[in-house]
N, C-alpha and C. Protein backbone atom coordinates (compact mmCIF):
# COMPACT_ATOMS: atom_id res chain seq x y z
N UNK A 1 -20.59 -3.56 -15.49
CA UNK A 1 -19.24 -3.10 -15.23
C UNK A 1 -18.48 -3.07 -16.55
N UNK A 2 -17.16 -1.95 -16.26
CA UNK A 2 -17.04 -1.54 -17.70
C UNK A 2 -15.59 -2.36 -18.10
N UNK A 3 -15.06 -3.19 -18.88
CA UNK A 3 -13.79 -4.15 -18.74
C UNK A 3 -13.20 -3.73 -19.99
N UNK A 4 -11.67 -3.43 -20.36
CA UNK A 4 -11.00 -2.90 -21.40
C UNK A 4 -9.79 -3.40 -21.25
N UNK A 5 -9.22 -4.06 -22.10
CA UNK A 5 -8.01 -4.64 -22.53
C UNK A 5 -6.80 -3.16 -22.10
N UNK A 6 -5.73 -3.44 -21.19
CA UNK A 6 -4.97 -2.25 -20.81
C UNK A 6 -3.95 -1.98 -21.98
N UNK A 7 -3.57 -2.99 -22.81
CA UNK A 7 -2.82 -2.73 -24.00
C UNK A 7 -3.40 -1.63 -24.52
N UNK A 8 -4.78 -1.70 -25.25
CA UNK A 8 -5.10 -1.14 -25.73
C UNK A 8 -5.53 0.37 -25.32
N UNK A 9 -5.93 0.01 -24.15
CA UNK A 9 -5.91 1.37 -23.58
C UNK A 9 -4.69 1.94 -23.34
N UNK A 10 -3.68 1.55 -22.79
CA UNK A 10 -2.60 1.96 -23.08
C UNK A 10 -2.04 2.58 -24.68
N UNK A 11 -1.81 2.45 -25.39
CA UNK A 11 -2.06 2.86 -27.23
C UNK A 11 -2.93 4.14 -26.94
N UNK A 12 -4.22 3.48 -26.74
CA UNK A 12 -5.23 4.79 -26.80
C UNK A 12 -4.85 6.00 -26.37
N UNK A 13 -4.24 6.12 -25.16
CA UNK A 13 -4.12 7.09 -23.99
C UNK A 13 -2.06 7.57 -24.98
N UNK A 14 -1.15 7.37 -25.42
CA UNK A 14 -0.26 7.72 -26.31
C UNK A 14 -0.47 8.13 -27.15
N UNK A 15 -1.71 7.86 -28.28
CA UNK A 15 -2.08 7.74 -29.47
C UNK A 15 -2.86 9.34 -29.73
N UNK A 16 -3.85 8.89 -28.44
CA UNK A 16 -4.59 10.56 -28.38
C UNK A 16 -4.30 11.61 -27.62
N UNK A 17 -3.55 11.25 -26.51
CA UNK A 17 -3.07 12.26 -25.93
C UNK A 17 -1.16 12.59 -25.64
N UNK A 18 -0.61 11.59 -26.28
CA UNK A 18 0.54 12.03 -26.35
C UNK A 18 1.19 11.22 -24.48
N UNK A 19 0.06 10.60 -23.76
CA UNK A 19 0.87 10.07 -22.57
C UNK A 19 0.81 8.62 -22.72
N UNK A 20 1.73 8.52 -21.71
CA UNK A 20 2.18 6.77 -21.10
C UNK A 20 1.34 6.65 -19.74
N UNK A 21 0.91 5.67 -19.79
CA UNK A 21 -0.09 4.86 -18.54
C UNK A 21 0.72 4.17 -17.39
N UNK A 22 1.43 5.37 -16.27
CA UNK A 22 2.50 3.99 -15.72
C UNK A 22 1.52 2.97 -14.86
N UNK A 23 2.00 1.64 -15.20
CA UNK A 23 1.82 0.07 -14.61
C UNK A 23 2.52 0.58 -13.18
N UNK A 24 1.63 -0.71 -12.49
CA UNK A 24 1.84 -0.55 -10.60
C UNK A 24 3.22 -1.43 -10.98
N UNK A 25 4.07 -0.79 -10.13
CA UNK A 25 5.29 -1.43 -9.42
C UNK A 25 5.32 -3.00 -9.30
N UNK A 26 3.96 -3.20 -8.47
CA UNK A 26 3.74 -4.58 -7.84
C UNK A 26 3.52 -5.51 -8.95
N UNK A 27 2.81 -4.77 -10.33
CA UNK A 27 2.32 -5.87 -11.22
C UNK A 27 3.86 -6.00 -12.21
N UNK A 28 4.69 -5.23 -12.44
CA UNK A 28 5.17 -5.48 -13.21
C UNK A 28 6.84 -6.21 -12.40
N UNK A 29 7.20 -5.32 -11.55
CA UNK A 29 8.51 -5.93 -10.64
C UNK A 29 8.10 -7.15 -9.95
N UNK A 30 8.89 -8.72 -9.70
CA UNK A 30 8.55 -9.31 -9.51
C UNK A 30 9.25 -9.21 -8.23
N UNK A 31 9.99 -8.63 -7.99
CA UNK A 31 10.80 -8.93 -7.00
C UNK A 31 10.57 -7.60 -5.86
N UNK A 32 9.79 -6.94 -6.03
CA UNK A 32 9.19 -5.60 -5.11
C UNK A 32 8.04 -6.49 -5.14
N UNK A 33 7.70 -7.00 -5.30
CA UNK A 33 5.84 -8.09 -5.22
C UNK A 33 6.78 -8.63 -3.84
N UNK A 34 7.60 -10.07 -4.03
CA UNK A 34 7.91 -10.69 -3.48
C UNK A 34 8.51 -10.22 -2.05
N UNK A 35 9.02 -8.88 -1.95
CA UNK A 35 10.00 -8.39 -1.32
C UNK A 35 8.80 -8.09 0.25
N UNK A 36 7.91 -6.86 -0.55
CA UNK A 36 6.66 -6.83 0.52
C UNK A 36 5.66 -7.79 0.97
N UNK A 37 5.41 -9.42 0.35
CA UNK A 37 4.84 -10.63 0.74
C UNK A 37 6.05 -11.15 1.97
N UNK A 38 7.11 -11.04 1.70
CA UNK A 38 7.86 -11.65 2.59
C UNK A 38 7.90 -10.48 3.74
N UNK A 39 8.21 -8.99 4.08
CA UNK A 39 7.84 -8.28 4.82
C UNK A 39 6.56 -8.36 5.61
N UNK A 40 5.63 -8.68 5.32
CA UNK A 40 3.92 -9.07 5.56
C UNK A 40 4.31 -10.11 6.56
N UNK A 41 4.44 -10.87 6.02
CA UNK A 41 4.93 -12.17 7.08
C UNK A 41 5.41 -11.95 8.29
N UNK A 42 6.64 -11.09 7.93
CA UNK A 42 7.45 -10.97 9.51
C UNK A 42 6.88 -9.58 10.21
N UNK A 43 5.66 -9.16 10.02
CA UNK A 43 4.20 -8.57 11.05
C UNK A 43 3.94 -9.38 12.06
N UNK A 44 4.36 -8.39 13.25
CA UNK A 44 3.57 -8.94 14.51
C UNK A 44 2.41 -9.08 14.10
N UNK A 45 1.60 -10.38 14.82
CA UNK A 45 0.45 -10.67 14.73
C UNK A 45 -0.49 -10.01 15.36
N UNK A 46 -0.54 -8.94 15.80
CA UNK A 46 -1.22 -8.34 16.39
C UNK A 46 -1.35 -7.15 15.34
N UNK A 47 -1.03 -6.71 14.56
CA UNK A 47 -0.73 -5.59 13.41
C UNK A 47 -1.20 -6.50 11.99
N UNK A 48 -1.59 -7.72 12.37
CA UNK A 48 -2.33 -8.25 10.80
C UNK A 48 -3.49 -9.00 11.49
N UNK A 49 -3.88 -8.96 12.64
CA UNK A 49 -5.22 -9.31 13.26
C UNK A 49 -5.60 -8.01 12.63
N UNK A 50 -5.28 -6.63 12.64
CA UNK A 50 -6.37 -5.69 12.62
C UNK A 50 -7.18 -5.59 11.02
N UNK A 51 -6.94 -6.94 10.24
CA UNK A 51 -6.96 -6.84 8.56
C UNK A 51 -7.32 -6.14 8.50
N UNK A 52 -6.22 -5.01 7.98
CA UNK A 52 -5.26 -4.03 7.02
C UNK A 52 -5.28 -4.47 5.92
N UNK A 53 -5.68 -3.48 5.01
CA UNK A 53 -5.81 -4.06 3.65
C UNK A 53 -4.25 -4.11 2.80
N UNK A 54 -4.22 -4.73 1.90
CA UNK A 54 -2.65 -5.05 1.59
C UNK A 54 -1.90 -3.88 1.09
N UNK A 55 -2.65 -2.46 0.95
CA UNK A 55 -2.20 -1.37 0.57
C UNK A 55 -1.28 -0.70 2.13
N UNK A 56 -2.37 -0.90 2.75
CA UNK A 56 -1.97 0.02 4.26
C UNK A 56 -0.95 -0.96 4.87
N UNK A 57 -0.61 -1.99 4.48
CA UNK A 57 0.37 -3.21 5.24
C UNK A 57 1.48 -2.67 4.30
N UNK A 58 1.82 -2.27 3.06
CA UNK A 58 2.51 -1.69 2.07
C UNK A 58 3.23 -0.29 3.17
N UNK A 59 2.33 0.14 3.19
CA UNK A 59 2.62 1.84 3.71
C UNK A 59 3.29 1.80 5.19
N UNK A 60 2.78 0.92 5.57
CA UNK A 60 3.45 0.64 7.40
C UNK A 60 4.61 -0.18 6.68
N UNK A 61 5.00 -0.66 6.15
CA UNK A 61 6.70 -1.28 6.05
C UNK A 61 7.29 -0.28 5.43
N UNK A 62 6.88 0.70 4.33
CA UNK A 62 7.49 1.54 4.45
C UNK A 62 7.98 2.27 5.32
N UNK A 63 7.25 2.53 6.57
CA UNK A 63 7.18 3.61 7.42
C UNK A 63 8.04 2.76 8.91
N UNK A 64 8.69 1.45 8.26
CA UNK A 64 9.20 0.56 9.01
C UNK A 64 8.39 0.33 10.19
N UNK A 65 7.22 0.22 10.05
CA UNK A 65 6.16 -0.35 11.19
C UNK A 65 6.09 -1.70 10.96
N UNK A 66 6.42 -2.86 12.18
CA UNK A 66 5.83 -4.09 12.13
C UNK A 66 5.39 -4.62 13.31
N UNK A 67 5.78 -3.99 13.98
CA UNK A 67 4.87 -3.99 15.98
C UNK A 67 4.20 -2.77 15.95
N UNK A 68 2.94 -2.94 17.11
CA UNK A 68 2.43 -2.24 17.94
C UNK A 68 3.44 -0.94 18.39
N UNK A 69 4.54 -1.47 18.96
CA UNK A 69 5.81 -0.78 19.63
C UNK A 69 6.55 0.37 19.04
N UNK A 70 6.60 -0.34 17.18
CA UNK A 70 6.80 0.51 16.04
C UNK A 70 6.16 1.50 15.87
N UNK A 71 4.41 1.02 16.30
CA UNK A 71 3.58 2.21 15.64
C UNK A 71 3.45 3.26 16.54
N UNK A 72 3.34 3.06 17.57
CA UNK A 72 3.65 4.06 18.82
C UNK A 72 4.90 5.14 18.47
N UNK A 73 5.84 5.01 17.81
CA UNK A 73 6.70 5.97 17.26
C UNK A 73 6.51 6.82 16.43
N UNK A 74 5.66 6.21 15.39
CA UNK A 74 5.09 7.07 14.29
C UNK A 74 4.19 8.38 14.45
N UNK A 75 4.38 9.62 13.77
CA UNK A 75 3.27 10.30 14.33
C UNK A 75 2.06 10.41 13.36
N UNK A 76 1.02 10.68 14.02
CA UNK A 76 -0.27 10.61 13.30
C UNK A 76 -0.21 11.63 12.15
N UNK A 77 0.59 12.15 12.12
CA UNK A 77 0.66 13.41 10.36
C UNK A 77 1.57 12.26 9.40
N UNK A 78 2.37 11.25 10.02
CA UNK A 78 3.11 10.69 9.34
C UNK A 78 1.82 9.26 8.77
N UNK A 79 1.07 9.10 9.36
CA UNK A 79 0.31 8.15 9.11
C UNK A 79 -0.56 8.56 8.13
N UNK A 80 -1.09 9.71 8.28
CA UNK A 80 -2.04 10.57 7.10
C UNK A 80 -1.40 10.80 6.09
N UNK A 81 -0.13 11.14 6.11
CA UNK A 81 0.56 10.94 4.78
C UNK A 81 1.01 10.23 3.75
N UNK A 82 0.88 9.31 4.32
CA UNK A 82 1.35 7.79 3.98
C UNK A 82 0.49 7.35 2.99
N UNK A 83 1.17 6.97 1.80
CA UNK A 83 0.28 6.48 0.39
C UNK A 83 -0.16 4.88 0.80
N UNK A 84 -1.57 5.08 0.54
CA UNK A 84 -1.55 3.41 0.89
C UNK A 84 -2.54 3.20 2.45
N UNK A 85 -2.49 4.42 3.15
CA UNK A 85 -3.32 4.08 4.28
C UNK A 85 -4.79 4.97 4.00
N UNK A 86 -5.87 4.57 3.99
CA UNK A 86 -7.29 5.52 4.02
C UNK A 86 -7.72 5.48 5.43
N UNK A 87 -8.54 6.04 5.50
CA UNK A 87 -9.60 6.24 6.61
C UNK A 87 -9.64 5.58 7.62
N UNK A 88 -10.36 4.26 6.06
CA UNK A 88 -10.71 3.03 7.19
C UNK A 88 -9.78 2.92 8.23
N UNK A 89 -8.34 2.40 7.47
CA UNK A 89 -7.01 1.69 7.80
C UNK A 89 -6.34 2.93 9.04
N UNK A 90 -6.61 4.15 8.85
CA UNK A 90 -6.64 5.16 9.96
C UNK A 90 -7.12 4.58 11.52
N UNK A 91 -8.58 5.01 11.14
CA UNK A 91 -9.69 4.39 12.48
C UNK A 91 -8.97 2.99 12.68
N UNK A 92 -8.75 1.90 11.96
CA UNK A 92 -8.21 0.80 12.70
C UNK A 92 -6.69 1.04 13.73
N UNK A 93 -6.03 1.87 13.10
CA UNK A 93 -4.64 2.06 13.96
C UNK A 93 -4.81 2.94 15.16
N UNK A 94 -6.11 4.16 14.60
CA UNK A 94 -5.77 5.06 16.02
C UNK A 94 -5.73 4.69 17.74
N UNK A 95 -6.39 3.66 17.46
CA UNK A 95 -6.01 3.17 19.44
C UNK A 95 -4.68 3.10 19.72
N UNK A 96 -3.70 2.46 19.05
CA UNK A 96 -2.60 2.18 19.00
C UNK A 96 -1.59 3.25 18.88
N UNK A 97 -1.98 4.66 18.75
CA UNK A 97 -0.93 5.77 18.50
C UNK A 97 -1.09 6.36 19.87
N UNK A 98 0.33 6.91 20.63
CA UNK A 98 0.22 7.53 21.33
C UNK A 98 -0.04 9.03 21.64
């Protein structure tokens, strides 16, 4: 596996091509980290039994999903759209859409 210091790759990627590398939200804001850990929490338990990976638990609070009840509102084009949910995390919700 291939491992590279992001500083430097960062430099690299300005240096030779003239761009900036944007950093995730989550790694650099401490308080958008904290904001969606504490959202996570207040998930019906029935919506974090289905482990959802922490991307697709991201994308459903956006989409103000935290019940079953919630997700039943949502429509399935709104779920496919949604940054943060794949396939997998699809097939786990579709029972739950009406």
């Amino acid at each position: 596996m291939f491992y590279y210091n992001i500083e430097l790759f960062e430099q690299f990627c300005l240096v030779l091509f003239g761009l900036t590398v944007k950093q995730c939200e989550l790694k650099t804001n401490v308080d958008a980290k904290s904001f969606f850990e504490s959202e996570i929490s207040n998930m019906d338990a029935r919506i974090l039994a289905l482990n959802l990976s922490k991307p697709a638990l991201r994308a459903l609070i956006r989409l103000n999903v935290y019940s079953l009840l919630d997700l039943g509102k949502i429509s399935r084009e709104s779920l496919v759209n949604a940054h943060g949910l794949g396939p997998t995390s699809l097939v786990k919700l579709e029972p739950f859409l009406t």
